[in-house]
C-alpha atoms as a PDB file:
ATOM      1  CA  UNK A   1     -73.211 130.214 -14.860  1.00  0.00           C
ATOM      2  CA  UNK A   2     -74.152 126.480 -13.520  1.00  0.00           C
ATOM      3  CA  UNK A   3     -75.742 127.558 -10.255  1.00  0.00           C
ATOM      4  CA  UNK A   4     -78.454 126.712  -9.749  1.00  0.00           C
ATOM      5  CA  UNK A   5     -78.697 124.243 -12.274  1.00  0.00           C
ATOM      6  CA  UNK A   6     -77.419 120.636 -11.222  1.00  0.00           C
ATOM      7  CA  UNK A   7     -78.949 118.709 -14.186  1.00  0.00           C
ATOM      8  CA  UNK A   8     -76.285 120.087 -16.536  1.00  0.00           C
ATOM      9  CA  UNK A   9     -73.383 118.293 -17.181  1.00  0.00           C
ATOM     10  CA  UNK A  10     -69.555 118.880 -18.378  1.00  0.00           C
ATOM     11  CA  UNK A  11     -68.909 116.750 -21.770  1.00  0.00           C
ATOM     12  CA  UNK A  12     -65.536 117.617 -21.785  1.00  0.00           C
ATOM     13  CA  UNK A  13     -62.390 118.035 -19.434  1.00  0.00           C
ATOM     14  CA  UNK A  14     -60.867 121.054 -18.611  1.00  0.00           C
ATOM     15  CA  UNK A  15     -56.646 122.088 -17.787  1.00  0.00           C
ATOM     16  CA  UNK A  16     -56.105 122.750 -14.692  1.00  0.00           C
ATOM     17  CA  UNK A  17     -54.663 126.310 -15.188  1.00  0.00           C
ATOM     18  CA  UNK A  18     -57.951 127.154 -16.891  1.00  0.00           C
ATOM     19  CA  UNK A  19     -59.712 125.376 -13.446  1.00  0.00           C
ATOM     20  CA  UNK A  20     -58.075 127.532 -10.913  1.00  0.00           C
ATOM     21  CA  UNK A  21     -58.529 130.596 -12.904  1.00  0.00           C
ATOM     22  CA  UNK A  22     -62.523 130.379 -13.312  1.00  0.00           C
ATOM     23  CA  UNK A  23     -62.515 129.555  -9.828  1.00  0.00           C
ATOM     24  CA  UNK A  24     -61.063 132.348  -8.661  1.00  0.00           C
ATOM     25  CA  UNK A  25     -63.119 134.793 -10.959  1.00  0.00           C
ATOM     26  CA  UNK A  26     -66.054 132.804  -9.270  1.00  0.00           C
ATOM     27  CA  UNK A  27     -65.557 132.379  -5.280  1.00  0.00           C
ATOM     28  CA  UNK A  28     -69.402 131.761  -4.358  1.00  0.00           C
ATOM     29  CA  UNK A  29     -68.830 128.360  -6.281  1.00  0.00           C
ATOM     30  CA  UNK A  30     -66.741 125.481  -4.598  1.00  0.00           C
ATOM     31  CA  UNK A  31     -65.481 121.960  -6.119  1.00  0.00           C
ATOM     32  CA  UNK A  32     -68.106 119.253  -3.709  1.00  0.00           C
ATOM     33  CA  UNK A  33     -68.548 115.724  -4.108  1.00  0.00           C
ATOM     34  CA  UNK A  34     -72.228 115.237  -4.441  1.00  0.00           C
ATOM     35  CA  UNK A  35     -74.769 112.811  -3.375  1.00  0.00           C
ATOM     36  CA  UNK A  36     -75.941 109.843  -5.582  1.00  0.00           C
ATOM     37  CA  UNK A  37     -79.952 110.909  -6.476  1.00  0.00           C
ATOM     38  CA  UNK A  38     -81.676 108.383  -8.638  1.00  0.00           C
ATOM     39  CA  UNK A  39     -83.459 109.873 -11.474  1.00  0.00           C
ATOM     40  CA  UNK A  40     -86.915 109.171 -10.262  1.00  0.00           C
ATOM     41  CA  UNK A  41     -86.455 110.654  -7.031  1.00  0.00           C
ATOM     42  CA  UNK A  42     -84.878 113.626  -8.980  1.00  0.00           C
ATOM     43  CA  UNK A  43     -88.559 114.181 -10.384  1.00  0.00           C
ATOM     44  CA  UNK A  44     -90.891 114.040  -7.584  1.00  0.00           C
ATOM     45  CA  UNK A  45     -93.205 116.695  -6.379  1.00  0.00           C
ATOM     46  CA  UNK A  46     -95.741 117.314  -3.800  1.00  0.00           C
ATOM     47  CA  UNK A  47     -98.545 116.227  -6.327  1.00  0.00           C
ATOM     48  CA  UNK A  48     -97.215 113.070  -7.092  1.00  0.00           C
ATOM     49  CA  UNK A  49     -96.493 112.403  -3.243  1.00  0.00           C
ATOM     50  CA  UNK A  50    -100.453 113.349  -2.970  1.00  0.00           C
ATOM     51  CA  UNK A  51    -101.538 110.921  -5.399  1.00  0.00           C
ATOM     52  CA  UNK A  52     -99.277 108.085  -3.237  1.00  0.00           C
ATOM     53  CA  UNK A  53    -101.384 108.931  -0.285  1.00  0.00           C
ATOM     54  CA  UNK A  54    -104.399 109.073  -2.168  1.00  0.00           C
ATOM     55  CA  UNK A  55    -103.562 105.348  -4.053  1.00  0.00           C
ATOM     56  CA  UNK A  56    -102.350 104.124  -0.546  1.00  0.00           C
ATOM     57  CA  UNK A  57    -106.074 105.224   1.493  1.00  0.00           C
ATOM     58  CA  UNK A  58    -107.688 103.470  -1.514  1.00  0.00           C
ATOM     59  CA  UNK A  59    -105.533 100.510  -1.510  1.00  0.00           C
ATOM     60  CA  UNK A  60    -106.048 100.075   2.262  1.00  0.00           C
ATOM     61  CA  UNK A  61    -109.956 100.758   1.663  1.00  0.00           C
ATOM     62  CA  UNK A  62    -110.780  98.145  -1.460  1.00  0.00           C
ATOM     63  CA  UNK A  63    -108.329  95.155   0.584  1.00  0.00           C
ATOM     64  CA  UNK A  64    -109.263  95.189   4.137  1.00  0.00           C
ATOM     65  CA  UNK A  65    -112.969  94.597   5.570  1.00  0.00           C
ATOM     66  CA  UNK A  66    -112.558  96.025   8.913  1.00  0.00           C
ATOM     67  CA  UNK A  67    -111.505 100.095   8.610  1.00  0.00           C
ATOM     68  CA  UNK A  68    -108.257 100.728   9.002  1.00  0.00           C
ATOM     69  CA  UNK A  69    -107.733 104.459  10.398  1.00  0.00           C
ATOM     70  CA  UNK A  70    -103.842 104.538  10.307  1.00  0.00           C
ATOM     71  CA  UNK A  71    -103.978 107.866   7.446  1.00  0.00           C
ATOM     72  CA  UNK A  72    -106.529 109.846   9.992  1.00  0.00           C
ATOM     73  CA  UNK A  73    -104.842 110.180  13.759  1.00  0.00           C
ATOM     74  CA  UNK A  74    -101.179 111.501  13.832  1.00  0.00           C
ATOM     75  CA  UNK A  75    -100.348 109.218  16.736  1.00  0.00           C
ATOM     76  CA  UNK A  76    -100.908 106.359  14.166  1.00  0.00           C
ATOM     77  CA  UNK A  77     -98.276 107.673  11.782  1.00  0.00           C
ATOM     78  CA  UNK A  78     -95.642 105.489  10.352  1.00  0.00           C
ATOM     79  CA  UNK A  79     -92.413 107.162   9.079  1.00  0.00           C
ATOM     80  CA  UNK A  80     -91.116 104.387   6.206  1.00  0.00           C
ATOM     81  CA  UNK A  81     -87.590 105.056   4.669  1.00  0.00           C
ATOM     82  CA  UNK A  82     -85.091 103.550   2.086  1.00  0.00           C
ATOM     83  CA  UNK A  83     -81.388 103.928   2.278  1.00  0.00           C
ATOM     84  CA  UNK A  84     -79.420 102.180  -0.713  1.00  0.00           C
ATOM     85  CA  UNK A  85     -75.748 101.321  -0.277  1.00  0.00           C
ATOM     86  CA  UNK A  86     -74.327 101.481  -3.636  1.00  0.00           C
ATOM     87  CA  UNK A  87     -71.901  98.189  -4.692  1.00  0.00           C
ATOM     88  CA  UNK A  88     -69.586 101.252  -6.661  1.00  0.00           C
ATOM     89  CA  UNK A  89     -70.130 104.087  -4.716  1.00  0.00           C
ATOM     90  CA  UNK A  90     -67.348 106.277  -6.604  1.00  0.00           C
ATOM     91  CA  UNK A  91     -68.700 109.876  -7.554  1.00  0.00           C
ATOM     92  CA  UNK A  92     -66.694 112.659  -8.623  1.00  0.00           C
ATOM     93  CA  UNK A  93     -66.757 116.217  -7.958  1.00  0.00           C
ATOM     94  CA  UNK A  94     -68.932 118.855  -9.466  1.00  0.00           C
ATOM     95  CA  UNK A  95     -69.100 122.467  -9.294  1.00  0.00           C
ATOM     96  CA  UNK A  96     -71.998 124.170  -6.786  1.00  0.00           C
ATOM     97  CA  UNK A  97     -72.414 127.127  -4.779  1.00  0.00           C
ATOM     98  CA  UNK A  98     -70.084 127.539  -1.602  1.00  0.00           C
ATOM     99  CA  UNK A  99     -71.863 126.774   1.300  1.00  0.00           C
ATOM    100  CA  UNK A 100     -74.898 124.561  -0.024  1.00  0.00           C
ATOM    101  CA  UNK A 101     -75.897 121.679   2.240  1.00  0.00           C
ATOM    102  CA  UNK A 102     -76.991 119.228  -0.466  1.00  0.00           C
ATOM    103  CA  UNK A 103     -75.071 118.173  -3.782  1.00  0.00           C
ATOM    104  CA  UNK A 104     -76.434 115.480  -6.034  1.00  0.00           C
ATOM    105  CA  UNK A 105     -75.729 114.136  -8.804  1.00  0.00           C
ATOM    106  CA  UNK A 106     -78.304 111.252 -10.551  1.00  0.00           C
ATOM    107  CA  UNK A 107     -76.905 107.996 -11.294  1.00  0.00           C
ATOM    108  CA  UNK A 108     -78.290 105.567 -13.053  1.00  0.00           C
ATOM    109  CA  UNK A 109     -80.715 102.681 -11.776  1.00  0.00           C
ATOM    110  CA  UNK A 110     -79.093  99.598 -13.204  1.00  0.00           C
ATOM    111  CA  UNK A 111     -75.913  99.665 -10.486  1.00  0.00           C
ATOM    112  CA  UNK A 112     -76.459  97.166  -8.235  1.00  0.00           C
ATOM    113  CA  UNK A 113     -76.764  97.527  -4.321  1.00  0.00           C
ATOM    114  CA  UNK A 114     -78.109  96.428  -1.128  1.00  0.00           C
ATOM    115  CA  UNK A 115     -81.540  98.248   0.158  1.00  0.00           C
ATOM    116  CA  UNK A 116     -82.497  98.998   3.592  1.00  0.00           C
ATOM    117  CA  UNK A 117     -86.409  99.457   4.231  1.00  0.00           C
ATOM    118  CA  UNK A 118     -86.658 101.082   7.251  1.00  0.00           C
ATOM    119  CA  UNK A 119     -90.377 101.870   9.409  1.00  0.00           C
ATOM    120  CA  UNK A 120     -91.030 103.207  12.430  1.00  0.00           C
ATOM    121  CA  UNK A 121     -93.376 105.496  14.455  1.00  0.00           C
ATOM    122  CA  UNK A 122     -93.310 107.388  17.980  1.00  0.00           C
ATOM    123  CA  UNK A 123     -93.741 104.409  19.846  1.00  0.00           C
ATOM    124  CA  UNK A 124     -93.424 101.342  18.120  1.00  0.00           C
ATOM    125  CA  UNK A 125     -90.762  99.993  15.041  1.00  0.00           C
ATOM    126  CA  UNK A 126     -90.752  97.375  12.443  1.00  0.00           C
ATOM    127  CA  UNK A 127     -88.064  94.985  11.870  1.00  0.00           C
ATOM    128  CA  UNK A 128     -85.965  96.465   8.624  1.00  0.00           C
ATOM    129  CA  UNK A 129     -86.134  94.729   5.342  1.00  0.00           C
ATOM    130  CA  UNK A 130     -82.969  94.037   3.427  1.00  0.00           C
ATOM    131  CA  UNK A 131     -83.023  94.109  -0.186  1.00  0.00           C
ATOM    132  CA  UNK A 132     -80.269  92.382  -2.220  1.00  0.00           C
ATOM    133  CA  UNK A 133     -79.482  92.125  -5.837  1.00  0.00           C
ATOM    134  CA  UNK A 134     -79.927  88.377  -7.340  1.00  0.00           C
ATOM    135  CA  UNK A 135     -82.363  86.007  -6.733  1.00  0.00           C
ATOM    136  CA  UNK A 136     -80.372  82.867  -5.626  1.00  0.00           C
ATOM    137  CA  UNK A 137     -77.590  83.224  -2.459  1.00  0.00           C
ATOM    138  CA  UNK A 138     -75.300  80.758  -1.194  1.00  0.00           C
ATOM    139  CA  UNK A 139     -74.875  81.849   2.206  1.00  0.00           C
ATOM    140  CA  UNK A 140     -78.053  83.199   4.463  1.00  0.00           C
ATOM    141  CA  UNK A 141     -78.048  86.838   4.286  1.00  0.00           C
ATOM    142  CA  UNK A 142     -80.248  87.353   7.469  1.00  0.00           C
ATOM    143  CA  UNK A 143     -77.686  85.100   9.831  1.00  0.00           C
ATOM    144  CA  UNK A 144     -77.334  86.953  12.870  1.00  0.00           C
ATOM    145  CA  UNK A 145     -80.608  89.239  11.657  1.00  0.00           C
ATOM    146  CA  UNK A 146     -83.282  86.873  12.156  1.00  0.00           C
ATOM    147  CA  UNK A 147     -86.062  88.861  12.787  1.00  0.00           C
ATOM    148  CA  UNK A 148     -85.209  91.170   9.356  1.00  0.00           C
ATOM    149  CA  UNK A 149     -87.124  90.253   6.222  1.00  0.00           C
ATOM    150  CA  UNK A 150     -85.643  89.427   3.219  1.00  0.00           C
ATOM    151  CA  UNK A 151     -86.153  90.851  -0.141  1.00  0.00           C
ATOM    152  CA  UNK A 152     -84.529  90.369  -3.500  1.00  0.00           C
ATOM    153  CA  UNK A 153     -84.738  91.742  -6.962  1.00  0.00           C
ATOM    154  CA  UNK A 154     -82.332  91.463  -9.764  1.00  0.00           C
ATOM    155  CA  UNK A 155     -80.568  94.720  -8.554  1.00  0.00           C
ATOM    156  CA  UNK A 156     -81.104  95.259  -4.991  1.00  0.00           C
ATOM    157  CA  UNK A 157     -83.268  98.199  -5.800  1.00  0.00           C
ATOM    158  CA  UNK A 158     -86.269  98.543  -3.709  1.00  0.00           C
ATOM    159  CA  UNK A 159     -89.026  98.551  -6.620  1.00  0.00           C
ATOM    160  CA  UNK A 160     -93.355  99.219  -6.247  1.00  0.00           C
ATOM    161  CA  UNK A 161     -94.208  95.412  -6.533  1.00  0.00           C
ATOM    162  CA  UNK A 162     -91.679  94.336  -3.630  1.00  0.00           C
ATOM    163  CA  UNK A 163     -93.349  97.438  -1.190  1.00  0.00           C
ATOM    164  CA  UNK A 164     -96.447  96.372  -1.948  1.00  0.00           C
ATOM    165  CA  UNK A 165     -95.296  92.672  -0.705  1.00  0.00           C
ATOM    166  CA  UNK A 166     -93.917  94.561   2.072  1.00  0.00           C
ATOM    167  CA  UNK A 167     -97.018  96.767   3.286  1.00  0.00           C
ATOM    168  CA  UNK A 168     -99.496  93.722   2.203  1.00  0.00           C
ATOM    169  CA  UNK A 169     -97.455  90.920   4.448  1.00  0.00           C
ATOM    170  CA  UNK A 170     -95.403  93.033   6.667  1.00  0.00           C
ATOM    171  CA  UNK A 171     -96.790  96.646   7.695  1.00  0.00           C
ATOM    172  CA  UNK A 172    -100.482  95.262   7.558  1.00  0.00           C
ATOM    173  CA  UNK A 173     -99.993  92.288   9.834  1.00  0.00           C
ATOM    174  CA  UNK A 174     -98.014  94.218  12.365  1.00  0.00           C
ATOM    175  CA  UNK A 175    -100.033  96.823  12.898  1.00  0.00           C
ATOM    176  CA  UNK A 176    -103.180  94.490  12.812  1.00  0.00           C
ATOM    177  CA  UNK A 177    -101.305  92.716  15.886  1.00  0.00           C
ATOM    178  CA  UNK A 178    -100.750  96.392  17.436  1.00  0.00           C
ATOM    179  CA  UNK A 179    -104.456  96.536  17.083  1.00  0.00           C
ATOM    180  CA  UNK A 180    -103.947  99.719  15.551  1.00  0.00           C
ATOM    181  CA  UNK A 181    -107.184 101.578  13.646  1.00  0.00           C
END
C-alpha cells in the first residue's frame, strides 16, 4: 500500500474502472491535490536545522565587534519565513490517507517564481523582500512597495548567498537601529 509513503510515484496511468474499484477496496485512502515541497526542504531534519543555528551564532560572532545577543533572550526572537508563488502552479492529484492535513508532492527547483521573505518578531517587523526571477526588469517591481527590498536571481528562488545579503544588509542594520543585543 502507498500510505505512508509520499516519495513513490505512479509511472503509469490507470482506467478508470480499475480506479474506482481499488478505491473502494481501500476507503482510508482519498484522491487530494497536494502541496508543492521542494526537494531540499523534503530532506531537512532537526540536526541540520541545529547546525543553521550553530553556523548563524558563529557567523554573527566572527562579523560583528560589539556582541550581538539576539540567539540568547526569547523576547529578541525573530520568526523569518519564505513563501514562493509558483509561475505554473498546476499539480495533480495523488493518492493519501483520508483525513491527512498535509499532502505534498516535490517539484523541481528550476520552475520559476516570485519569493516572499518575510521577518518579524512580537513587537517589531521588517519590511518583506521580494524575490523575482531575471536579473534585468523593464518596469519597477517595488512601485507602490517602496519600503520592500528587492532581490533577484535567475529563478526567483530565494537561494543561501541572497539571505546572507539579506541578514548582512537588512536584518543586521535593523536590529542594530532597534538597538537590540
Amino acid at each position: 500500500m502507498m500510505v505512508g509513503k509520499p516519495h513513490l510515484k505512479i509511472i503509469c496511468r490507470v482506467k478508470i474502472g480499475y480506479m474506482h474499484a481499488f478505491m473502494k477496496r481501500h476507503p482510508e485512502i482519498s484522491t487530494r491535490t497536494p502541496q508543492k515541497l521542494g526537494k531540499e526542504c523534503a530532506v531537512i531534519s532537526w540536526q541540520k536545522i541545529k547546525w543553521w543555528f550553530e553556523d548563524f551564532a558563529k557567523y554573527l560572532t566572527e562579523n560583528y565587534e560589539e556582541e550581538i545577543d539576539i540567539l540568547k533572550d526569547a523576547s529578541r526572537i525573530y520568526n523569518v519565513d519564505e513563501s514562493g508563488f509558483p509561475q505554473d502552479p498546476k499539480s495533480g492529484k495523488i493518492l493519501a490517507a483520508k483525513g491527512s492535513k498535509n499532502v505534498y508532492s516535490t517539484c523541481s527547483a528550476d520552475k520559476s517564481q516570485i519569493t516572499v521573505l518575510a521577518c518579524m518578531s512580537a513587537t517589531h517587523y521588517l519590511p518583506p523582500m521580494l524575490v523575482f526571477p531575471g536579473e534585468r526588469f523593464r518596469y519597477n517591481p517595488l512601485e507602490g512597495f517602496s519600503e520592500a527590498v528587492l532581490g533577484w536571481t535567475k529563478t526567483g528562488w530565494m537561494g543561501s548567498e541572497l539571505f546572507y545579503t539579506w541578514v548582512r544588509d537588512h536584518f543586521i542594520t535593523a536590529i542594530k537601529d532597534r538597538k537590540v543585543k
